[in-house]
PDB file of N, CA and C in Angstrom:
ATOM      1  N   UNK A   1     -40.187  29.800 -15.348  1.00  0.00           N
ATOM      2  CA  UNK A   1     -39.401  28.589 -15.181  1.00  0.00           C
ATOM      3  C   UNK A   1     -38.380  28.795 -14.060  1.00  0.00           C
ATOM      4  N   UNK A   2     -37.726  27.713 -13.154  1.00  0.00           N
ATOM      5  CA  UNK A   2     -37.592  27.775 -11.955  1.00  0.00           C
ATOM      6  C   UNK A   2     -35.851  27.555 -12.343  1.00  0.00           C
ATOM      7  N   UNK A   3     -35.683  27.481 -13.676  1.00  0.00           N
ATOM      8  CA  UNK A   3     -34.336  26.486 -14.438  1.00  0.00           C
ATOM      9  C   UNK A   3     -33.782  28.050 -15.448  1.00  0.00           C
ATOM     10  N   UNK A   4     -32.595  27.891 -15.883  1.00  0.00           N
ATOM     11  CA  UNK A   4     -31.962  28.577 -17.062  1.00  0.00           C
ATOM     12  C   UNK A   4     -31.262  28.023 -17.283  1.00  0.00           C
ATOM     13  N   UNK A   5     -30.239  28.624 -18.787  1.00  0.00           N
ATOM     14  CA  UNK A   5     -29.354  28.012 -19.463  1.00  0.00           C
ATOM     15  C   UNK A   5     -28.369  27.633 -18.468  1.00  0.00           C
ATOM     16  N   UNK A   6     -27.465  26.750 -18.590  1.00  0.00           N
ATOM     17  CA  UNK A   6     -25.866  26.497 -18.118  1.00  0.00           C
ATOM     18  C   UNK A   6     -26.158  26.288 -16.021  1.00  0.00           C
ATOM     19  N   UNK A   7     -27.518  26.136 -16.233  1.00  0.00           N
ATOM     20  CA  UNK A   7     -28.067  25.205 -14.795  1.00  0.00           C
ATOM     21  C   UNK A   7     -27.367  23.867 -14.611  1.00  0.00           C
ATOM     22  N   UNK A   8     -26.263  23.420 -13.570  1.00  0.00           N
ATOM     23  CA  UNK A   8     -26.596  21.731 -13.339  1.00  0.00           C
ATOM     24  C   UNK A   8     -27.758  21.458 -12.736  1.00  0.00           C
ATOM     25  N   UNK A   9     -28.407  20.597 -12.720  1.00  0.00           N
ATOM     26  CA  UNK A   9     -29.462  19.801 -12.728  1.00  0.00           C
ATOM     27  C   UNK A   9     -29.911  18.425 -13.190  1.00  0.00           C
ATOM     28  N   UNK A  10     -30.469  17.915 -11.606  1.00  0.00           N
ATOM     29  CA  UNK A  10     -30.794  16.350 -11.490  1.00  0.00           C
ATOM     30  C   UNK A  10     -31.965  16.572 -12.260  1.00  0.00           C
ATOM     31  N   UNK A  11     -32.129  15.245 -12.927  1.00  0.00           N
ATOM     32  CA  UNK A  11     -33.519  14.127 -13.390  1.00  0.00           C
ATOM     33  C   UNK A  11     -34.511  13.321 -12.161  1.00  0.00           C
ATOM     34  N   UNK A  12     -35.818  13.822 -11.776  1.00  0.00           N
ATOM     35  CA  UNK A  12     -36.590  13.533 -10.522  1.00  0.00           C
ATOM     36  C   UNK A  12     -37.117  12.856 -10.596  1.00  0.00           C
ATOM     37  N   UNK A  13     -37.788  12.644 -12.222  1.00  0.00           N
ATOM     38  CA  UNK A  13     -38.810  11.371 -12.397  1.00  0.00           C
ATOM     39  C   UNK A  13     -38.362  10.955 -13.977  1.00  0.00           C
ATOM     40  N   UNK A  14     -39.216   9.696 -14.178  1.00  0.00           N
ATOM     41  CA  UNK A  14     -38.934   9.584 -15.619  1.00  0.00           C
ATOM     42  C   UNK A  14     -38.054   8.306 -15.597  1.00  0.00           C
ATOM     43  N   UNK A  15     -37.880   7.864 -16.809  1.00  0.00           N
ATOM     44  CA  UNK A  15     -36.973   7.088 -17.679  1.00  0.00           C
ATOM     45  C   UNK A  15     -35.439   7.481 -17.161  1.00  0.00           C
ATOM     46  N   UNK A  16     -34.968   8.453 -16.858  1.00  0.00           N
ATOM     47  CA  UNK A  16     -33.498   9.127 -16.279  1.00  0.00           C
ATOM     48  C   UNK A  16     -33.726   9.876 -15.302  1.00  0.00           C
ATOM     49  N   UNK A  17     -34.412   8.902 -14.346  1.00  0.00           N
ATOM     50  CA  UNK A  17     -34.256   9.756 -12.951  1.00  0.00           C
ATOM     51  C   UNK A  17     -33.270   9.368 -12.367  1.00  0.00           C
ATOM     52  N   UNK A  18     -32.243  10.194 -11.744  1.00  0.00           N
ATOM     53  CA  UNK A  18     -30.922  10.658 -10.941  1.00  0.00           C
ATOM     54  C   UNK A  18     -29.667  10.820 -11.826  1.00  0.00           C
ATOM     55  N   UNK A  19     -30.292  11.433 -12.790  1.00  0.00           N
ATOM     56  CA  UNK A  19     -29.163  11.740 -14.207  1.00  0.00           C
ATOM     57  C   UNK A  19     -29.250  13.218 -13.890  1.00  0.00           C
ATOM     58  N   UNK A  20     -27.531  13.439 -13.928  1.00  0.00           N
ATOM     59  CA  UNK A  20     -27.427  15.293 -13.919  1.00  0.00           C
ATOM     60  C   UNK A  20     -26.742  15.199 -15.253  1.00  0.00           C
ATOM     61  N   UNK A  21     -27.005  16.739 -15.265  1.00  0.00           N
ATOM     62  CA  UNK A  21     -26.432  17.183 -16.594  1.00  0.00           C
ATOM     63  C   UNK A  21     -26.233  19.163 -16.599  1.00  0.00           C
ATOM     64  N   UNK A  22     -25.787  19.344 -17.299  1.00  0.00           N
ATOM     65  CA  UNK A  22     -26.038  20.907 -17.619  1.00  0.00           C
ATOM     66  C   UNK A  22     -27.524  21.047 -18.766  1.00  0.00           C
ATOM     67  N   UNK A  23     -27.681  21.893 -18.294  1.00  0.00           N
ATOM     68  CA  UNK A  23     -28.652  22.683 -19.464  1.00  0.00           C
ATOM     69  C   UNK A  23     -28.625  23.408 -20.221  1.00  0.00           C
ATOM     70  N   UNK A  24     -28.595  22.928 -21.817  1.00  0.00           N
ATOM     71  CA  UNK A  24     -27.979  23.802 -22.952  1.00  0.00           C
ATOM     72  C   UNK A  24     -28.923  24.330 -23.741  1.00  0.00           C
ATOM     73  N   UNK A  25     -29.700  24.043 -23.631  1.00  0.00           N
ATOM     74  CA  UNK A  25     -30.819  24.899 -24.143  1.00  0.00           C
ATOM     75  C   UNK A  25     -31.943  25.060 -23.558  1.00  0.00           C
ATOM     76  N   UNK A  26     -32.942  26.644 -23.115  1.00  0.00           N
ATOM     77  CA  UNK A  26     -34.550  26.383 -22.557  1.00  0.00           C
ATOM     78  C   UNK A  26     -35.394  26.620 -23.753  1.00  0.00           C
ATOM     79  N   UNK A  27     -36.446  26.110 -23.057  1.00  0.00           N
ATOM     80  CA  UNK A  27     -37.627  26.775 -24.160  1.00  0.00           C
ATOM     81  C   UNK A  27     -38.721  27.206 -23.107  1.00  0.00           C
ATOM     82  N   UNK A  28     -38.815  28.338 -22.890  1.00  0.00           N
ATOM     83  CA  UNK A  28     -39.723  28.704 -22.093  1.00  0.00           C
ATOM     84  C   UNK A  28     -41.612  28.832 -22.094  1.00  0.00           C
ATOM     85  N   UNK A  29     -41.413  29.019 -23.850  1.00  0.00           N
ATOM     86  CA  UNK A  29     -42.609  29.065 -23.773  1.00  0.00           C
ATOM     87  C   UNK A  29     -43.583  27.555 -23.771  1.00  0.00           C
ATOM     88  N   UNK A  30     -42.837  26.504 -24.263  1.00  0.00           N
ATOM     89  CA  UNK A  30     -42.974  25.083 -23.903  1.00  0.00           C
ATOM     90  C   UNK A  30     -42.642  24.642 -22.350  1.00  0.00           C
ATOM     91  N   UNK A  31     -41.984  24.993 -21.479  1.00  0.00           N
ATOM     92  CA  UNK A  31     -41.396  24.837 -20.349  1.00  0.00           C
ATOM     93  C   UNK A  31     -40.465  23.548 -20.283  1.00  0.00           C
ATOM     94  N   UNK A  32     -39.705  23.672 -21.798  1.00  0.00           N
ATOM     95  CA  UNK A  32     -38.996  22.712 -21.456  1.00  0.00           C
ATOM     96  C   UNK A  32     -37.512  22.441 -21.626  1.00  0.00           C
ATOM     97  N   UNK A  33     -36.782  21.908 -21.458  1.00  0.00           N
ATOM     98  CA  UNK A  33     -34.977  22.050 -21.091  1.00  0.00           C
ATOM     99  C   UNK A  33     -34.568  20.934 -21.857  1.00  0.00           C
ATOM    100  N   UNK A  34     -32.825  21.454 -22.383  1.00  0.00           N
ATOM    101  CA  UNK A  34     -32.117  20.247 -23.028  1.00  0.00           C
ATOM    102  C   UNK A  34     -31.278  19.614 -22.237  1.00  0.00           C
ATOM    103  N   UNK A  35     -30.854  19.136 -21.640  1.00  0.00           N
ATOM    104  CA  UNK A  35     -29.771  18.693 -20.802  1.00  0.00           C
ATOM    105  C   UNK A  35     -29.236  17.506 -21.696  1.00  0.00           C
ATOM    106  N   UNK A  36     -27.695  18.298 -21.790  1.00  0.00           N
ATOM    107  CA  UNK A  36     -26.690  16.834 -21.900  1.00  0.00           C
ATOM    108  C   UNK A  36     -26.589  15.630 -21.461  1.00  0.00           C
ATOM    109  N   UNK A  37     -26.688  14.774 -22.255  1.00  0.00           N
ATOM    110  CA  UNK A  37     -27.028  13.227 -21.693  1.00  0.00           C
ATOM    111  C   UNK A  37     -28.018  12.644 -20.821  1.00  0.00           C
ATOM    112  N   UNK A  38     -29.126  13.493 -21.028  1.00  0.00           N
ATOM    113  CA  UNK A  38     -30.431  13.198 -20.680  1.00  0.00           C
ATOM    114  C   UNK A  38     -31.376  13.040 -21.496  1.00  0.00           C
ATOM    115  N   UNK A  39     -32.496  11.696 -22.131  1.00  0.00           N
ATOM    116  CA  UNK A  39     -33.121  11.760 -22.618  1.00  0.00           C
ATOM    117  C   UNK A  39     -32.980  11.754 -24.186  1.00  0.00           C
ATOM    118  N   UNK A  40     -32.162  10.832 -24.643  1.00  0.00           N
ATOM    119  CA  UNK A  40     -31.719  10.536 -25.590  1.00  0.00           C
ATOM    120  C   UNK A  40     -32.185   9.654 -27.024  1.00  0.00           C
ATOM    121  N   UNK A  41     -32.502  10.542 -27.666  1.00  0.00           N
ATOM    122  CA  UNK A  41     -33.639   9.702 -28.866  1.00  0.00           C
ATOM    123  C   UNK A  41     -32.821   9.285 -29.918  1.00  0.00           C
ATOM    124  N   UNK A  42     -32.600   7.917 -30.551  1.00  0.00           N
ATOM    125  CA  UNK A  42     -32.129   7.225 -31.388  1.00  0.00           C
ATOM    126  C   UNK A  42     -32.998   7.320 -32.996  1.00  0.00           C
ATOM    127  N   UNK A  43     -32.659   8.237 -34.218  1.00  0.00           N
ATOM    128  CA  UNK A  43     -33.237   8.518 -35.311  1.00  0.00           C
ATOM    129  C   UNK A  43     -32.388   7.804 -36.014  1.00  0.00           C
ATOM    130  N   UNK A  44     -32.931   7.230 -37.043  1.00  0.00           N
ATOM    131  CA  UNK A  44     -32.665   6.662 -37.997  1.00  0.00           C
ATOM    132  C   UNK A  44     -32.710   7.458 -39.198  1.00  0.00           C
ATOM    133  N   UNK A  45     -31.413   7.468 -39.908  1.00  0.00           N
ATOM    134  CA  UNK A  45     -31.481   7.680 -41.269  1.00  0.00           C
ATOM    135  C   UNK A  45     -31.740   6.961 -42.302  1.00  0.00           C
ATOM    136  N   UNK A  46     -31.917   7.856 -43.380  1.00  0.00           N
ATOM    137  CA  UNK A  46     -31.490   6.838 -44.655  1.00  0.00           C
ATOM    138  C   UNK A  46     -30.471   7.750 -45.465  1.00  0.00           C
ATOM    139  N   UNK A  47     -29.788   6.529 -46.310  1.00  0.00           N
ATOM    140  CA  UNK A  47     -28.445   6.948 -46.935  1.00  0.00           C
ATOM    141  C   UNK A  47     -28.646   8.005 -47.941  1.00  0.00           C
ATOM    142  N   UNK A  48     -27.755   9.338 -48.000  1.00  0.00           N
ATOM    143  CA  UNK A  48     -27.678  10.326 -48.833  1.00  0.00           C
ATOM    144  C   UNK A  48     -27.524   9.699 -50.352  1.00  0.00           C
ATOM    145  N   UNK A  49     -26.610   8.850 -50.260  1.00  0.00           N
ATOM    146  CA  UNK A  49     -26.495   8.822 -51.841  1.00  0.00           C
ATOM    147  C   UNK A  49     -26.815   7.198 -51.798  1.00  0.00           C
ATOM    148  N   UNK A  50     -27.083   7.185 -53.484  1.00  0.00           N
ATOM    149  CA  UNK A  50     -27.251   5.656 -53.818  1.00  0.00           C
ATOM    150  C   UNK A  50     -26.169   4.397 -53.729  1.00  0.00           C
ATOM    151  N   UNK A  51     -26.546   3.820 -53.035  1.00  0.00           N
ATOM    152  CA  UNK A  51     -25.201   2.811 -52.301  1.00  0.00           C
ATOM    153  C   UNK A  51     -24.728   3.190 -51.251  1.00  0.00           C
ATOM    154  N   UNK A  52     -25.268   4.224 -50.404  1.00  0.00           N
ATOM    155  CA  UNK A  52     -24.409   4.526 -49.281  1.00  0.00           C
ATOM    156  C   UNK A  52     -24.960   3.872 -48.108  1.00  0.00           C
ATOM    157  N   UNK A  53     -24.472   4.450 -47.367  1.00  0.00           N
ATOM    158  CA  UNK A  53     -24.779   3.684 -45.778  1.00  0.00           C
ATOM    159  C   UNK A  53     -25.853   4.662 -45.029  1.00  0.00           C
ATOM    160  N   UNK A  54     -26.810   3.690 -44.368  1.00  0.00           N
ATOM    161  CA  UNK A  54     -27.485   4.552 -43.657  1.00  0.00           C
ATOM    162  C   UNK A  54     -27.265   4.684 -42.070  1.00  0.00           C
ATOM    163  N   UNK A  55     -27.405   5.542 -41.271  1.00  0.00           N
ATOM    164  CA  UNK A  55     -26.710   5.613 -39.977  1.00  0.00           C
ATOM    165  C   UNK A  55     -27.921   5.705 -38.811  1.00  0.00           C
ATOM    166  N   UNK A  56     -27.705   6.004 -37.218  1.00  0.00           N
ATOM    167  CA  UNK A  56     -28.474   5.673 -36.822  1.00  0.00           C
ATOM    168  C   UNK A  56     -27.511   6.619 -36.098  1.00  0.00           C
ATOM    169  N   UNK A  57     -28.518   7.962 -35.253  1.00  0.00           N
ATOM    170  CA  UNK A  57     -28.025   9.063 -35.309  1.00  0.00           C
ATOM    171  C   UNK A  57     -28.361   8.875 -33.508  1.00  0.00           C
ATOM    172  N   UNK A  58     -27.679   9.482 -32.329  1.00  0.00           N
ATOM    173  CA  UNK A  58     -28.345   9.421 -31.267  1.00  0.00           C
ATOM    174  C   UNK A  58     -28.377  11.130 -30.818  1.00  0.00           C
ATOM    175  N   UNK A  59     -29.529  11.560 -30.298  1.00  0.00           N
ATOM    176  CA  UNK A  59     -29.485  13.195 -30.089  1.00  0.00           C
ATOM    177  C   UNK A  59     -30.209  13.066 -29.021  1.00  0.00           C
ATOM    178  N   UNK A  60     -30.081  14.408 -28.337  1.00  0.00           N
ATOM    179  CA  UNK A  60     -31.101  14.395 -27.050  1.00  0.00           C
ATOM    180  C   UNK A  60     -32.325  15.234 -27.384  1.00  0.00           C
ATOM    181  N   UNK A  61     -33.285  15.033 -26.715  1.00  0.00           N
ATOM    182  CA  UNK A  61     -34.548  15.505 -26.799  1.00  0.00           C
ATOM    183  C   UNK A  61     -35.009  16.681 -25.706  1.00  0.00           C
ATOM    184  N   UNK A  62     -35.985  17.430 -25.590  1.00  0.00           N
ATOM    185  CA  UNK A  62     -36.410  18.481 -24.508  1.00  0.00           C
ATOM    186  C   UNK A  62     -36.793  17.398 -23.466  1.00  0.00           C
ATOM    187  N   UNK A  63     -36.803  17.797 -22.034  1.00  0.00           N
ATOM    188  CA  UNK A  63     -37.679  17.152 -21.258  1.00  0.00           C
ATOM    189  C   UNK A  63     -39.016  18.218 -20.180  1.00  0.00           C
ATOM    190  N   UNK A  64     -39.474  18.069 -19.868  1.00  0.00           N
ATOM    191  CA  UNK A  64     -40.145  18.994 -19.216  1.00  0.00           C
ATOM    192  C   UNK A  64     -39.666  19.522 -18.306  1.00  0.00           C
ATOM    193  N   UNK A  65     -39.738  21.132 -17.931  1.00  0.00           N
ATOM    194  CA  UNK A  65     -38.289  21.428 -16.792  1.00  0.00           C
ATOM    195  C   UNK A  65     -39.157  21.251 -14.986  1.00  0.00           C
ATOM    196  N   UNK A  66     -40.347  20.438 -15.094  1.00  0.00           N
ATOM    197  CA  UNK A  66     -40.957  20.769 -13.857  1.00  0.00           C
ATOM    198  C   UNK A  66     -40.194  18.995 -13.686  1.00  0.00           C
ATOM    199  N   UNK A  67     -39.696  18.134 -14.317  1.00  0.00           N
ATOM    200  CA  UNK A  67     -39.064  17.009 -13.864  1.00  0.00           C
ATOM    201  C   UNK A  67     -37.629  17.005 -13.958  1.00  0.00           C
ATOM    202  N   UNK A  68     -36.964  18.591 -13.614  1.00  0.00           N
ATOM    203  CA  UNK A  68     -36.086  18.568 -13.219  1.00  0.00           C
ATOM    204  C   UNK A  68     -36.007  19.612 -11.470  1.00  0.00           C
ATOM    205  N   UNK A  69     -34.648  19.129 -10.937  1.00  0.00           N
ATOM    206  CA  UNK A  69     -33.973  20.081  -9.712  1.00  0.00           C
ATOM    207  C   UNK A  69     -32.877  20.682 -10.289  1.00  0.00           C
ATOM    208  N   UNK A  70     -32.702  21.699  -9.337  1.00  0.00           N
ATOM    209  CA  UNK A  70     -31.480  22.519  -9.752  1.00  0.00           C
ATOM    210  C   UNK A  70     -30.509  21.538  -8.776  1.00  0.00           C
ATOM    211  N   UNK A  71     -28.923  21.549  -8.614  1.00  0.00           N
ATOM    212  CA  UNK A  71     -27.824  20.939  -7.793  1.00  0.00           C
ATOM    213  C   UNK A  71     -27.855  21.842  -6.831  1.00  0.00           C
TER     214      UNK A  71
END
């Protein structure tokens, strides 16, 4: 991989192309990177207890690190 941890790095293609971010986590053997505020998946819960509220959680996802640049 051409990327490591605590890399800034632009978004080249995709849904968030010209989004930078740092990179907080790799996965090398997947070839793929977490970057902060890139690529952001909206999960839905359901409520822990009976009567409670259910929430709607936003987290980021891996993206592939060959659709990122280094800064």
């Amino acid at each position: 991989m051409h990327v490591k941890k605590d890399d800034n790095v632009i978004v080249i293609t995709g849904k968030d192309k010209g989004k930078s971010g740092k990179i907080t986590h790799a996965f090398p053997k997947e070839n793929k990177v977490l970057i902060v505020g890139v690529n952001i998946q909206k999960k839905h819960e359901r409520p822990k207890k009976a009567g409670g509220k259910g929430q709607i959680i936003e987290r980021p996802s891996p993206i592939d690190a060959s659709n990122v640049k280094k800064i």
